[in-house]
Protein backbone atom coordinates (compact mmCIF):
# COMPACT_ATOMS: atom_id res chain seq x y z
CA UNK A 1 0.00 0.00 0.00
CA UNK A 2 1.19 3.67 -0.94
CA UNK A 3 1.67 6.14 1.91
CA UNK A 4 0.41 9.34 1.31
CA UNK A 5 4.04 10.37 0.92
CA UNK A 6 4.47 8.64 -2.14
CA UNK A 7 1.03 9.07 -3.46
CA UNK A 8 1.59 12.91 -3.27
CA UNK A 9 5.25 12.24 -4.50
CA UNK A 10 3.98 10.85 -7.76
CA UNK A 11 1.51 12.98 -8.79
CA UNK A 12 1.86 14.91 -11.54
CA UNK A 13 2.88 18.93 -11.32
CA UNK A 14 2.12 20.15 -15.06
CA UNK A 15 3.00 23.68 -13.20
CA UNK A 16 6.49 22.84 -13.90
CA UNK A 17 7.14 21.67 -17.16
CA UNK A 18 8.29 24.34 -19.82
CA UNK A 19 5.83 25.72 -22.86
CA UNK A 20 8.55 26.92 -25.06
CA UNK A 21 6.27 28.47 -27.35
CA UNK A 22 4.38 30.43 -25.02
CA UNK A 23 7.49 31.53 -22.70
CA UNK A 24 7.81 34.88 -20.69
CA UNK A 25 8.15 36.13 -17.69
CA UNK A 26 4.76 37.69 -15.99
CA UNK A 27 4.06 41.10 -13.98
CA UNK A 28 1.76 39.36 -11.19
CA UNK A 29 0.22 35.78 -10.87
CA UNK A 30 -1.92 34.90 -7.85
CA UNK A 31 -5.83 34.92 -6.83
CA UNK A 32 -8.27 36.82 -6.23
CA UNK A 33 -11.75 37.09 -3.86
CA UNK A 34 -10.14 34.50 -1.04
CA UNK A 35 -12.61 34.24 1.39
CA UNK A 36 -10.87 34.61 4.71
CA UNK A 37 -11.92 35.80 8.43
CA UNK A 38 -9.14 38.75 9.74
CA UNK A 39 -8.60 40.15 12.89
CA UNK A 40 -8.16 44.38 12.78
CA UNK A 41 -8.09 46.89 15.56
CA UNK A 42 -9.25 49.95 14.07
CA UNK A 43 -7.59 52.25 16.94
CA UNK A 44 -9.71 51.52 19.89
CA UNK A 45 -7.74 48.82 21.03
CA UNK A 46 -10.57 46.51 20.72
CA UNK A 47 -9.80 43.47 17.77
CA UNK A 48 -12.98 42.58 15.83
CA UNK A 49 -12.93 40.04 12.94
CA UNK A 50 -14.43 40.65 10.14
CA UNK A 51 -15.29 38.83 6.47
CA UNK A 52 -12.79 39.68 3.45
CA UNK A 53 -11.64 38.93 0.67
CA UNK A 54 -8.06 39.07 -0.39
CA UNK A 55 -6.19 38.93 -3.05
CA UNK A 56 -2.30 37.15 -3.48
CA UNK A 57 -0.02 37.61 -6.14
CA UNK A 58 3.69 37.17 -6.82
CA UNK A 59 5.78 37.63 -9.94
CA UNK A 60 7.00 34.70 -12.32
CA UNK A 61 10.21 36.20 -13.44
CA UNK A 62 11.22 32.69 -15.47
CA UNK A 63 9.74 32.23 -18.48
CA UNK A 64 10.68 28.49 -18.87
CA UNK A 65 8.00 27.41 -15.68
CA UNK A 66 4.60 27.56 -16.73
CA UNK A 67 2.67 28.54 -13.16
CA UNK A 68 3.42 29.39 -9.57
CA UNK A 69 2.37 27.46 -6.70
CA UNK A 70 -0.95 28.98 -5.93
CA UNK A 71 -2.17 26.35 -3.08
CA UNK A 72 1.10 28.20 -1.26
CA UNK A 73 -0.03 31.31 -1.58
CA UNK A 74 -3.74 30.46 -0.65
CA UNK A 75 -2.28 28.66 2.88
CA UNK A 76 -0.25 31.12 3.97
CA UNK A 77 -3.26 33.71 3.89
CA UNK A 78 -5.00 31.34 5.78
CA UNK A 79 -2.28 31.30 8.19
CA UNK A 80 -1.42 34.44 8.83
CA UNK A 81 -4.45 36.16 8.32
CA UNK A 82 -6.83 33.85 10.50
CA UNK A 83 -4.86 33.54 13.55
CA UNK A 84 -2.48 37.42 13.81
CA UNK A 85 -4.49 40.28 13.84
CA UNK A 86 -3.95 42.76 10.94
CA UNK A 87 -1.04 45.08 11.07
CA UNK A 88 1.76 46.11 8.94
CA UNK A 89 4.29 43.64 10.55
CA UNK A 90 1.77 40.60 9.66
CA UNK A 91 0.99 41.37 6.21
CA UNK A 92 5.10 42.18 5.65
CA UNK A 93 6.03 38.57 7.14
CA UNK A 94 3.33 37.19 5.24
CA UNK A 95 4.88 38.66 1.96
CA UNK A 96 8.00 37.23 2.93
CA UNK A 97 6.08 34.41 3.00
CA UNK A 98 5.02 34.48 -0.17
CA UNK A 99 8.77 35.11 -1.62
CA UNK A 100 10.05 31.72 0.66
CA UNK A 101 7.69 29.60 -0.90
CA UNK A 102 8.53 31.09 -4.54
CA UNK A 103 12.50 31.43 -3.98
CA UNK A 104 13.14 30.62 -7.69
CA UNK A 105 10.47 32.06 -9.26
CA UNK A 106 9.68 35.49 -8.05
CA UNK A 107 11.12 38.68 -6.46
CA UNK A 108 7.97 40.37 -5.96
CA UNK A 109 5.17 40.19 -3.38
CA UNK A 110 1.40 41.81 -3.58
CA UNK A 111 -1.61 41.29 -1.69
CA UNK A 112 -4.99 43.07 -1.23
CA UNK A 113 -7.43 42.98 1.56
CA UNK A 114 -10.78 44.17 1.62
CA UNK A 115 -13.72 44.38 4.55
CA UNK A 116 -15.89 46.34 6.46
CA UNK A 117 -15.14 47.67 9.88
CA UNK A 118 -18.06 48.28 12.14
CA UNK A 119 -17.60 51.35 14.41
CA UNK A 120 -20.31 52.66 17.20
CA UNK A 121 -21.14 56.26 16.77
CA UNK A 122 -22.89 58.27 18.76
CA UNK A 123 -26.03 60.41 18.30
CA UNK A 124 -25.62 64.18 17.66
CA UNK A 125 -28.20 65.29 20.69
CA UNK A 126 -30.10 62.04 22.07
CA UNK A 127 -28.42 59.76 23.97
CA UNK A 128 -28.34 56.59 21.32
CA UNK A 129 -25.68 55.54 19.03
CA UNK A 130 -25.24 53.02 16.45
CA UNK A 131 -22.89 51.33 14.26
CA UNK A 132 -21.72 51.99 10.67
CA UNK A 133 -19.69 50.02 8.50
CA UNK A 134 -17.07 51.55 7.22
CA UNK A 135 -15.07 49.78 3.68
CA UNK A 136 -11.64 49.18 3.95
CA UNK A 137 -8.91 48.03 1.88
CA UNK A 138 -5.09 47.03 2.62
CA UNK A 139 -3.19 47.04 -0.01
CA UNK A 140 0.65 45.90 0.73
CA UNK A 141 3.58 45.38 -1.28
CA UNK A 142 7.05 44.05 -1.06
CA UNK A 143 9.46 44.91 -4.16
CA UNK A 144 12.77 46.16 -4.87
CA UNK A 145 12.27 49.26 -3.53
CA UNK A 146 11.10 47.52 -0.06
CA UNK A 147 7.88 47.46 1.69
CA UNK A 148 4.59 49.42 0.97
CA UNK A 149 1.39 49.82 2.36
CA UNK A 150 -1.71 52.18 1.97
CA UNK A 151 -5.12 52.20 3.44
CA UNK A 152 -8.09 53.05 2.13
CA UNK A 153 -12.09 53.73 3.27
CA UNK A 154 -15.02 55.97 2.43
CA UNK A 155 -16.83 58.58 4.53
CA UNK A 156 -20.20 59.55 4.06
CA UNK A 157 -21.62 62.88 4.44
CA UNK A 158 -24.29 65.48 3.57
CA UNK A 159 -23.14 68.35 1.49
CA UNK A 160 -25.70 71.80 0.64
CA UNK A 161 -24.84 73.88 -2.08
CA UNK A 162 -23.63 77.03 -0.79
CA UNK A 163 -25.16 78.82 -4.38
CA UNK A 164 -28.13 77.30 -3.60
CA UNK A 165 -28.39 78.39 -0.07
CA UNK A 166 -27.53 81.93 -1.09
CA UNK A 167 -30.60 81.64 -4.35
CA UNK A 168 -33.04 80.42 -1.21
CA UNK A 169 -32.15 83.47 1.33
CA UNK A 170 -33.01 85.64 -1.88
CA UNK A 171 -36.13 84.17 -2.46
CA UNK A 172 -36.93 84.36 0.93
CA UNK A 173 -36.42 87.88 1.50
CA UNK A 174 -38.22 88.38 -1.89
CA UNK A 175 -40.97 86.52 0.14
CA UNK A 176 -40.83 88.82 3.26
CA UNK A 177 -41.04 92.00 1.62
CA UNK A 178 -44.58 91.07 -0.34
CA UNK A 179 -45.69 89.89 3.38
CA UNK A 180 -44.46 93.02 5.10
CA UNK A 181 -45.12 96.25 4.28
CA UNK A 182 -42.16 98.20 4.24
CA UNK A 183 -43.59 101.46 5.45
CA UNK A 184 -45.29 99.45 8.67
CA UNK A 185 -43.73 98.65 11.76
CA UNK A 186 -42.86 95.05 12.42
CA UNK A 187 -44.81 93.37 14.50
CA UNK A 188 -42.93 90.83 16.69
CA UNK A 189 -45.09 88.15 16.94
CA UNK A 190 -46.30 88.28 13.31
CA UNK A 191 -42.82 87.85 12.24
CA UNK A 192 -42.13 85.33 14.48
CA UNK A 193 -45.79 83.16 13.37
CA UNK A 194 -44.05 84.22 9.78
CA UNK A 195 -40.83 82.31 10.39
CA UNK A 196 -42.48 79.48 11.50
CA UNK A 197 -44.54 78.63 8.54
CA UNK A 198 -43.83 77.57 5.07
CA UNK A 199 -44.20 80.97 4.00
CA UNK A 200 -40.60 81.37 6.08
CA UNK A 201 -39.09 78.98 4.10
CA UNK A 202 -40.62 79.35 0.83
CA UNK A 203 -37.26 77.71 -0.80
CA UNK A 204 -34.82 75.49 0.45
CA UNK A 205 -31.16 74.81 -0.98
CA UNK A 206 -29.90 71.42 -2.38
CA UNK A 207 -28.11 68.93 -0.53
CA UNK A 208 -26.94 65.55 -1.47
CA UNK A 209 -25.39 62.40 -0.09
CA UNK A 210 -21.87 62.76 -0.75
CA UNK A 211 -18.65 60.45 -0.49
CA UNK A 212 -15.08 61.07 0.36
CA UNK A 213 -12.27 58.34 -1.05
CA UNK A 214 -9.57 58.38 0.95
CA UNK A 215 -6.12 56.30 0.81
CA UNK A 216 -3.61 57.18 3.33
CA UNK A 217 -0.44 55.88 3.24
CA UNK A 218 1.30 56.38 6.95
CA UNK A 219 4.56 56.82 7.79
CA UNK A 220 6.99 53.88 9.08
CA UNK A 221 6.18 52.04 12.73
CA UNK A 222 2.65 54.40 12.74
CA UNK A 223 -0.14 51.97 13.23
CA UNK A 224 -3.64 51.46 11.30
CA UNK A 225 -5.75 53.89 12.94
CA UNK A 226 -8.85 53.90 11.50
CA UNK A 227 -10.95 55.54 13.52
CA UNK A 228 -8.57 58.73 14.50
CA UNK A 229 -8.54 59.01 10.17
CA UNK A 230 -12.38 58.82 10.40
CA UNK A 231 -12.99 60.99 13.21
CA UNK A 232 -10.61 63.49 11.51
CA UNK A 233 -12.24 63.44 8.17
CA UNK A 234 -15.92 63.51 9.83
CA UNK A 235 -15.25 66.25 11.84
CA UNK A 236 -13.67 68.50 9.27
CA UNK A 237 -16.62 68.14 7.26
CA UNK A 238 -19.52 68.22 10.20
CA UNK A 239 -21.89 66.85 8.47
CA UNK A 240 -21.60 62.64 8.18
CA UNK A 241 -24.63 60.60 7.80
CA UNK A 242 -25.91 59.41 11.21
CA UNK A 243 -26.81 55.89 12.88
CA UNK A 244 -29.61 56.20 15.72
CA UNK A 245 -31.93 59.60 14.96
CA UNK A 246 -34.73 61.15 16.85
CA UNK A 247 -36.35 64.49 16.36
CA UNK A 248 -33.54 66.26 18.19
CA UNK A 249 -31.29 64.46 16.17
CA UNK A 250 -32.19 65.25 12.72
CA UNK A 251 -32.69 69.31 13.98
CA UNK A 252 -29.39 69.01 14.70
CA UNK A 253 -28.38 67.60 11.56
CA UNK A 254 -29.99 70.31 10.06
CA UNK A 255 -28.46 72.80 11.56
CA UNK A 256 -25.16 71.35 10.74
CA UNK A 257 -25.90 71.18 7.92
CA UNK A 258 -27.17 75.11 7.40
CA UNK A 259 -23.54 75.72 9.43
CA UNK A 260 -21.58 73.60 6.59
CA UNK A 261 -22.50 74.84 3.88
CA UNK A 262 -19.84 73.39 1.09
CA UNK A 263 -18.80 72.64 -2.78
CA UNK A 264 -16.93 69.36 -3.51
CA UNK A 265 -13.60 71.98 -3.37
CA UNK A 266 -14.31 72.96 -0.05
CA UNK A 267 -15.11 69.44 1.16
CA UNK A 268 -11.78 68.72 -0.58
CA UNK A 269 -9.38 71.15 0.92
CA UNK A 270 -10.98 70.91 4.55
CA UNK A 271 -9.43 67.35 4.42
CA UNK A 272 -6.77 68.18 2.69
CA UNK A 273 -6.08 70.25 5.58
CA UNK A 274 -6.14 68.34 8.81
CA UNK A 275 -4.69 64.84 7.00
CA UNK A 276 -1.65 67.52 5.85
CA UNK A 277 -1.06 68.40 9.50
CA UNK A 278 -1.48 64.69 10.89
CA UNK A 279 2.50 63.85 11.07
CA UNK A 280 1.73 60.11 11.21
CA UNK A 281 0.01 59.90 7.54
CA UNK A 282 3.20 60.19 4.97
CA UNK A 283 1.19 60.48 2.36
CA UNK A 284 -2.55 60.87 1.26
CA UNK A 285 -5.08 60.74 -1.35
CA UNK A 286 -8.68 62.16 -1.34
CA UNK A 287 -11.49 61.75 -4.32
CA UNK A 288 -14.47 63.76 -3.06
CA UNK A 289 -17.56 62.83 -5.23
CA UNK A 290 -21.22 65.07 -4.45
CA UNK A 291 -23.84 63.05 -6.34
CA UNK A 292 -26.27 65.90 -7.04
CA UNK A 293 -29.90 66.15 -6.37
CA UNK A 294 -30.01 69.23 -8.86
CA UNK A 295 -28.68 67.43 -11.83
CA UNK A 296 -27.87 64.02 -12.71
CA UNK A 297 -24.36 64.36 -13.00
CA UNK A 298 -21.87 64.57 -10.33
CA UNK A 299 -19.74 67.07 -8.46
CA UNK A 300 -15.81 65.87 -8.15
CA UNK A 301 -12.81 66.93 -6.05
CA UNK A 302 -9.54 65.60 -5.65
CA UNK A 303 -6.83 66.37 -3.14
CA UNK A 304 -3.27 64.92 -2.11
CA UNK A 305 -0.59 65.74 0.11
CA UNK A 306 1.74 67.08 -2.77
CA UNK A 307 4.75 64.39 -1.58
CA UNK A 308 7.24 64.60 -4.68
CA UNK A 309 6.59 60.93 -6.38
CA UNK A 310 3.35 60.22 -4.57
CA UNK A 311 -0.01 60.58 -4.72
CA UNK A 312 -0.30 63.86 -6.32
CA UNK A 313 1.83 63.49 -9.20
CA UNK A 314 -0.92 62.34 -12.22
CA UNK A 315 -2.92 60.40 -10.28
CA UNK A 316 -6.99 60.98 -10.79
């Protein structure tokens, strides 16, 4: 009887055997969408795991071997990534990884990780909260020019047109003085009882669901933080969406929103702004898109640190 040994020792590894006629070396071989459970602290100190879906790829820099060893690849995620929470000394030992287990066929490591992180936020006035789920991806690399890694996630946020806000105070007024007769004396309570109505507010500026992009690249031994990158984008902007909302809630989403008045460029350089000053990001980039209620096409921003070679320099 075969031992398993010898059963595996004589199968047959096509993988190896030369196509002359269809020789070259390749940029990146790997897969794609590996389902996976990872372990991230955001920046609260507190490890949740999480569904994703990663991605592994080296090089194949001979062109006389016809594959890679993919099952290697696909173990070593499952190593590394279901038992050491997320970092960037996992995900550089795990691309060292990769490179160990492909000694003489590559010189080049990639992987991508994607998931959603679930963070508690709290109401504006009432005293609930509730979560939201906030994308990420990890993408890491390990080349000739050493180790790389960049974050990226999405915040969500109301944006009003400050042109519109400005048309709807004009209208307004417009409003008031057919109400009000100029060459009467105001009564208090009439204007007040005015306010109040629709009359008050005969038009009302545009706002729309809008989306910030961001990829943040930090600088050496900094950790992931998530959530101080959030809370530093959110807060700059003062108006993301919300989780748990009551009436005093949503007035006070309206009034940030009346106090935040923004275009996609102002959205844009209030980011650009505090993720400039944070000295732990090394680099950044920001795609701010306002989907419009006015008209169906949308409003678009970008922004970057301006680092010589990075972000800024052609990409869109």
């Amino acid at each position: 009887m075969h031992t398993h040994e010898n059963t595996v020792r004589l199968m047959p590894d096509v993988a190896t055997q030369a196509q002359p006629h269809l020789a070259g070396a390749l940029d990146w071989v790997g897969m794609d969408g590996i389902e996976v459970p990872v372990l991230f602290d955001a920046g609260d100190g507190t490890v949740q795991r999480a569904s994703a879906q990663v991605g592994a790829f080296v090089n194949l820099t001979r062109p006389d071997r016809r594959g890679i060893h993919m099952s290697r690849l696909y173990l070593l995620v499952d190593e590394y990534l279901s038992s050491r929470p997320v970092d960037a000394n996992t995900l550089q030992d795990l691309l060292h990884a990769f490179l160990d287990s492909h000694k003489e066929l590559s010189d080049r490591a990639r992987l991508s990780i994607r998931f959603d992180q679930l963070v508690r936020r709290a109401a504006l006035r009432s005293d609930n909260s509730g979560w939201r789920a906030y994308p990420v991806s990890l993408e890491a690399s390990l080349c000739e020019d050493g180790f790389r890694l960049e974050l990226g996630t999405e915040v969500v946020y109301s944006s009003t047109c400050p042109a519109s806000a400005a048309l709807s105070r004009q209208l307004i007024q417009e409003q008031f003085a057919k109400d009000f007769d100029a060459k009467q004396p105001l009564d208090h309570s009439a204007v007040l009882a005015w306010l109040g109505s629709e009359k008050g507010i005969v038009a009302t500026p545009h706002a729309q669901r809008s989306v910030a992009r961001l990829l943040v690249r930090f600088v050496d031994g900094a950790p992931l933080d998530l959530i101080h990158v959030l809370n530093q984008v959110e807060q700059a902007l003062g108006t993301p969406v919300q989780t748990a909302v009551k009436r005093e809630d949503e007035q006070a989403f309206a009034l940030a929103n009346g106090s935040n008045l923004m275009f996609c460029e102002d959205a844009a350089r209030r980011i650009q702004r505090v993720l400039d000053a944070d000295n732990r990001i090394a680099d950044f980039h920001v795609r701010l898109e306002h989907q419009e209620s006015l008209h169906p096409h949308d409003a678009v921003a970008y922004a970057s640190k301006g680092v010589p070679g990075g972000y800024g320099d052609g990409r869109a």
